[in-house]
N, C-alpha and C. Protein backbone atom coordinates (compact mmCIF):
# COMPACT_ATOMS: atom_id res chain seq x y z
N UNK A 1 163.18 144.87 197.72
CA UNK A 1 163.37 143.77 196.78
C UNK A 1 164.71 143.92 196.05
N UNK A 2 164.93 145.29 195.95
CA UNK A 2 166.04 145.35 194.95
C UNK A 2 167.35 145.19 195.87
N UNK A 3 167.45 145.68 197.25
CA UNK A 3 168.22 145.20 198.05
C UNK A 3 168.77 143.85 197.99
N UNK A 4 167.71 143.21 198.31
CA UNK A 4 167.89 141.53 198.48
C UNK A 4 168.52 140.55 197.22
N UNK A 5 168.05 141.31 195.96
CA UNK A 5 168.37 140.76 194.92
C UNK A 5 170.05 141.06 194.97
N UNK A 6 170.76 142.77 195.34
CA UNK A 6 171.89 142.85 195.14
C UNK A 6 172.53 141.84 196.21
N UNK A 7 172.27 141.58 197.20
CA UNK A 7 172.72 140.74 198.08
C UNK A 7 172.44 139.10 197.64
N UNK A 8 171.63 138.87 197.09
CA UNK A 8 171.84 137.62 196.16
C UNK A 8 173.05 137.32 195.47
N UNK A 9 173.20 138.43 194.43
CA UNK A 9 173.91 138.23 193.83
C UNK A 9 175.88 138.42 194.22
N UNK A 10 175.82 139.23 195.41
CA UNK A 10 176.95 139.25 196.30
C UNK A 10 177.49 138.05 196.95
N UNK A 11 176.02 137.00 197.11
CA UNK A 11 175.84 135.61 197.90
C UNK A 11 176.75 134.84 196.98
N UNK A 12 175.98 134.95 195.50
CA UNK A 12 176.36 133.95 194.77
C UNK A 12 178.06 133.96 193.98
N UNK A 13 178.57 135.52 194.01
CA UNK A 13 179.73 135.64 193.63
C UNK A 13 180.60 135.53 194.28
N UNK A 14 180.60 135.57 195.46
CA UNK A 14 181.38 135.21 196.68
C UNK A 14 181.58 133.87 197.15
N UNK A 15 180.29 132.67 196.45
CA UNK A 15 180.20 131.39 196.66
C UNK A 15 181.32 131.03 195.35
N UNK A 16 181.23 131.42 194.46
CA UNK A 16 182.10 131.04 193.04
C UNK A 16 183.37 131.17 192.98
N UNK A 17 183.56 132.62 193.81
CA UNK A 17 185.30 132.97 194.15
C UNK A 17 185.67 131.88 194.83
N UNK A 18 185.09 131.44 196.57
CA UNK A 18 185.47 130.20 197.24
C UNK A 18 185.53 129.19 196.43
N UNK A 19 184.88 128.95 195.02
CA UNK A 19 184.88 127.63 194.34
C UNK A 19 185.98 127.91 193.51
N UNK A 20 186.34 128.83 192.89
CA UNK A 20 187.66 129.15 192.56
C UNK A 20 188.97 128.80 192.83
N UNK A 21 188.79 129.24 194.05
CA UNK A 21 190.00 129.18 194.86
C UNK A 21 190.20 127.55 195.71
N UNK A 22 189.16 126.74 195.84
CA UNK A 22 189.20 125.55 196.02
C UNK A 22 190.08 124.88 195.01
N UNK A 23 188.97 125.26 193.82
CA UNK A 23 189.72 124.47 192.38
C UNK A 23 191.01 124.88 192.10
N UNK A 24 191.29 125.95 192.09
CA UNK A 24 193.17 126.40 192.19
C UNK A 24 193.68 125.23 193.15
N UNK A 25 193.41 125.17 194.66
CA UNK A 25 194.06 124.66 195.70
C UNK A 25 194.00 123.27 195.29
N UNK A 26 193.63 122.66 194.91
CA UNK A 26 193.44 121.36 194.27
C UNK A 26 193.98 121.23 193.31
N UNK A 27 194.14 121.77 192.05
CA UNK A 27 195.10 121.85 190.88
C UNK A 27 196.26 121.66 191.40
N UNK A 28 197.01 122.83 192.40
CA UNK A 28 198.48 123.02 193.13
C UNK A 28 198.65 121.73 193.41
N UNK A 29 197.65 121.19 194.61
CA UNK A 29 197.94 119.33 195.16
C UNK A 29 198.07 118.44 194.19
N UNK A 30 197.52 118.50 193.35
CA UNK A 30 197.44 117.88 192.20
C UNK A 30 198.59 117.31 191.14
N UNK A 31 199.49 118.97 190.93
CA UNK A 31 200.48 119.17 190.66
C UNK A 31 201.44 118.46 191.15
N UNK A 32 201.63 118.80 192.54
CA UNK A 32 202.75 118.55 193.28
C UNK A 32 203.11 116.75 193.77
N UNK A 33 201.59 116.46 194.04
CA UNK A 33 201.90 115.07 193.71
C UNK A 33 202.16 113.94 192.18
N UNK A 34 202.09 114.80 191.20
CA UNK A 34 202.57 113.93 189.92
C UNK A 34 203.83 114.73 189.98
N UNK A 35 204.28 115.99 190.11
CA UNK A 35 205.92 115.74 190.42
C UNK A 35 206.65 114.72 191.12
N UNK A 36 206.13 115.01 192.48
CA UNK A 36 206.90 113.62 193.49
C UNK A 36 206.44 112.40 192.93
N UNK A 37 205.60 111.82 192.36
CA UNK A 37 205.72 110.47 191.50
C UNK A 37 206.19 110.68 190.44
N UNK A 38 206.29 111.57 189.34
CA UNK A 38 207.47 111.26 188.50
C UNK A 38 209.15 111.75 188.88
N UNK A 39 209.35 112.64 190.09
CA UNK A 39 210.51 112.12 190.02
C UNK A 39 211.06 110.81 191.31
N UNK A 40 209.83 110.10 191.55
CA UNK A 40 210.52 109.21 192.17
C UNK A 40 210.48 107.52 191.24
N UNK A 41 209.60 108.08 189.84
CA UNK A 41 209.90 107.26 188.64
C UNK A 41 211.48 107.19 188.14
N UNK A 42 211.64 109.00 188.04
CA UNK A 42 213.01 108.91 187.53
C UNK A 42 214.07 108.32 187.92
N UNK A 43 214.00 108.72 189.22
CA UNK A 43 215.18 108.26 190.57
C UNK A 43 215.60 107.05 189.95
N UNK A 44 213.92 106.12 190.33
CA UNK A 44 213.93 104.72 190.08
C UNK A 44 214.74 104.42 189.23
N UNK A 45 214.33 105.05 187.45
CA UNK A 45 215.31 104.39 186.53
C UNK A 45 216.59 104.51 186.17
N UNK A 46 217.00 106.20 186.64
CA UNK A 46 218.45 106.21 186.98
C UNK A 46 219.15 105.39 188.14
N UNK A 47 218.36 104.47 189.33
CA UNK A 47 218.82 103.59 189.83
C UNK A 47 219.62 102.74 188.71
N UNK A 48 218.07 101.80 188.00
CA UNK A 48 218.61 101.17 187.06
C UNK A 48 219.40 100.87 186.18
N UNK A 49 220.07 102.66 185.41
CA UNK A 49 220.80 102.56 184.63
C UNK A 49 221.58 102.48 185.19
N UNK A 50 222.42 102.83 186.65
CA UNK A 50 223.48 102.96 187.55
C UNK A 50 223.68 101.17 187.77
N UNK A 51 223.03 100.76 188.18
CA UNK A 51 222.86 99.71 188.60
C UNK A 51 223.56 98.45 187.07
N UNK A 52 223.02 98.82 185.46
CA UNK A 52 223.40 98.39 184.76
C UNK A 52 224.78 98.53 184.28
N UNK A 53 225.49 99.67 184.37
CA UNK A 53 226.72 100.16 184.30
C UNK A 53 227.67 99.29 185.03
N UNK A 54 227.48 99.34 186.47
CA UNK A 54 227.85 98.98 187.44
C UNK A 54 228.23 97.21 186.90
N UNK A 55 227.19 96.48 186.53
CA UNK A 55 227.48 95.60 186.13
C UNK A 55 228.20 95.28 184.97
N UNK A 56 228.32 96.01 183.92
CA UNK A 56 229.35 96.06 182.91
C UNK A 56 228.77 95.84 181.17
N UNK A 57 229.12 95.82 180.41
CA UNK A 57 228.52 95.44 179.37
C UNK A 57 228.97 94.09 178.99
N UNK A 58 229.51 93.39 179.57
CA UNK A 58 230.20 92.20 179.13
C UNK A 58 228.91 91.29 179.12
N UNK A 59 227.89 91.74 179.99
CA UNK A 59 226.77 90.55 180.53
C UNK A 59 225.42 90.80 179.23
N UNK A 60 225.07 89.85 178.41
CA UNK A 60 224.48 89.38 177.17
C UNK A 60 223.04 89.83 177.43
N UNK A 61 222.41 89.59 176.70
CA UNK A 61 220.65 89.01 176.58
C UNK A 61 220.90 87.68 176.75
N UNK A 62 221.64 87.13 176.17
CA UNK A 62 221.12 85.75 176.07
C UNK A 62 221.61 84.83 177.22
N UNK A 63 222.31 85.80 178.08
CA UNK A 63 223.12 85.41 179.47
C UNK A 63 221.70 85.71 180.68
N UNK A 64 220.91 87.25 180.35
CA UNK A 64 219.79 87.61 181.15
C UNK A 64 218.52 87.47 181.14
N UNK A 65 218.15 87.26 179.23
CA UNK A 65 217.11 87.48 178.51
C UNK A 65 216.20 86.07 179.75
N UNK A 66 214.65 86.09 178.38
CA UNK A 66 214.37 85.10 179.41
C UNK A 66 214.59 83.41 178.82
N UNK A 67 214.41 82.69 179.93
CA UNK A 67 215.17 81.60 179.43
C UNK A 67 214.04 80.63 179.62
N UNK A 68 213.87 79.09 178.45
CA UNK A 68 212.87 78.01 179.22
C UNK A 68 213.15 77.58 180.02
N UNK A 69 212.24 76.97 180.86
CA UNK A 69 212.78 76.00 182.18
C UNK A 69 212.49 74.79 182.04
N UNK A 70 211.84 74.59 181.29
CA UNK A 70 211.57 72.85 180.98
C UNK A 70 212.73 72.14 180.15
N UNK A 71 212.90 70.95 180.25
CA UNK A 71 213.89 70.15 179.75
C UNK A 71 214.36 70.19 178.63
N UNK A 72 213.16 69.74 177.79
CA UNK A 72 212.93 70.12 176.20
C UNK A 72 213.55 71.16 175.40
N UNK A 73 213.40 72.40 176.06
CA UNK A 73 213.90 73.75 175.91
C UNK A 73 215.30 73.96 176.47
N UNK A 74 215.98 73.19 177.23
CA UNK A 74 217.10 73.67 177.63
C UNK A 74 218.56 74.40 176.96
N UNK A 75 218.71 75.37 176.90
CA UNK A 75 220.06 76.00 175.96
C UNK A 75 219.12 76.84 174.63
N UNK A 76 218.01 76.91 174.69
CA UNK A 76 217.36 77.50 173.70
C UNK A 76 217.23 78.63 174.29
N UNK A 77 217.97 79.53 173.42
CA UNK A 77 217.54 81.14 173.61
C UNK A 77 216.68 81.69 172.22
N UNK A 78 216.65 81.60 171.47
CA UNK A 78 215.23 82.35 170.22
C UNK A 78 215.05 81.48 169.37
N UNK A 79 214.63 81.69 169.04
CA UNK A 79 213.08 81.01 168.10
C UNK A 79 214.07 79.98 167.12
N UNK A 80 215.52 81.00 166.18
CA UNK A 80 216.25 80.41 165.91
C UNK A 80 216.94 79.05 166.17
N UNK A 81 217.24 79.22 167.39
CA UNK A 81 217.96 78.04 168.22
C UNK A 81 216.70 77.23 168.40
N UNK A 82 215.45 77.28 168.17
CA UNK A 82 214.84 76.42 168.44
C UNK A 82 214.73 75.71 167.27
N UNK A 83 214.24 76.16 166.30
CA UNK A 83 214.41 75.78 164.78
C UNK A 83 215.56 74.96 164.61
N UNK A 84 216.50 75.26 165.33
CA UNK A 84 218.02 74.67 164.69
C UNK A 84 218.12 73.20 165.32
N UNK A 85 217.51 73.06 166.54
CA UNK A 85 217.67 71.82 167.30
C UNK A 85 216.63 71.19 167.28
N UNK A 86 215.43 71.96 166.48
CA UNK A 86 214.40 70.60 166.33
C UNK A 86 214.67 70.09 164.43
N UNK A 87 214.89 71.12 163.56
CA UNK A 87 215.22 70.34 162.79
C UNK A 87 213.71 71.62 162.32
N UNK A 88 213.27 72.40 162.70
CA UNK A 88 211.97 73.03 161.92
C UNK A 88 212.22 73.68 161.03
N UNK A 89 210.90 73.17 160.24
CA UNK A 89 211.14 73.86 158.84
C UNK A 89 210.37 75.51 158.80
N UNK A 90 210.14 76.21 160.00
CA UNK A 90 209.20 76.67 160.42
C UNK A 90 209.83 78.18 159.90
N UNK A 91 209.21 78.71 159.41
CA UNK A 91 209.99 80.28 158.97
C UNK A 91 209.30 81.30 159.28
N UNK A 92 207.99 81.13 160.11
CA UNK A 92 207.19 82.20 160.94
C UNK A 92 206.37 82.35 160.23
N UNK A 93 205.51 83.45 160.35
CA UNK A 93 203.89 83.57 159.81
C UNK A 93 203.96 84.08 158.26
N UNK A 94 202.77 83.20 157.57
CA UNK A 94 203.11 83.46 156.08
C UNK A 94 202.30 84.80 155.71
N UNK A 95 202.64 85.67 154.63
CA UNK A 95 201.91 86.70 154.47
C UNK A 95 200.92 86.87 153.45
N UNK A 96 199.97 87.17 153.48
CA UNK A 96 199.17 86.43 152.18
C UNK A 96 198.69 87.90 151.47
C-alpha cells in the first residue's frame, strides 16, 4: 500500500511539472506574439509619421480635417464658421 501511494504521488508530481512546463511554453507564445503585434503597430505609426513629414507642414486641419458634404455646409470648417454664416446666437451648452 505504501508503495503505491509513493507512486501516486510520483504520478501526480510529474503530471504538474508537465503542466508547468506547458504553462511556461504558452506564456513564451504568448509573449512573442504581442511583441510581433506591437512592433508591427509601431512600424505602422512610424510609417505615418514618415509619411506626414514627407508631406510637409504647410498642409492645415482645416485643408484635411473633416469636412461637410452637403450644400448647406459648404466652406464650414467648426462650429465657429458655422455660427458666423448662419447668424447663431448659439454659444454651446449652458452650465447650470
Amino acid at each position: 500500500m505504501e508503495i503505491q501511494a509513493e507512486a501516486e504521488r510520483r504520478k501526480h508530481a510529474q503530471v504538474l511539472e508537465s503542466e508547468g512546463e506547458r504553462q511556461a511554453n504558452i506564456n513564451i507564445a504568448d509573449g512573442k506574439k504581442v511583441s510581433v503585434i506591437l512592433e508591427s503597430e509601431e512600424a505602422a505609426m512610424m510609417d505615418q509619421v514618415n509619411r506626414a513629414k514627407e508631406r510637409g507642414p504647410e498642409r492645415t486641419w482645416a485643408e484635411h480635417g473633416p469636412k461637410h458634404t452637403c450644400a448647406e455646409h459648404e466652406g464650414v470648417d467648426s462650429v465657429a464658421d458655422y455660427k458666423q454664416k448662419e447668424g447663431s446666437a448659439w454659444s454651446g451648452p449652458r452650465m447650470t
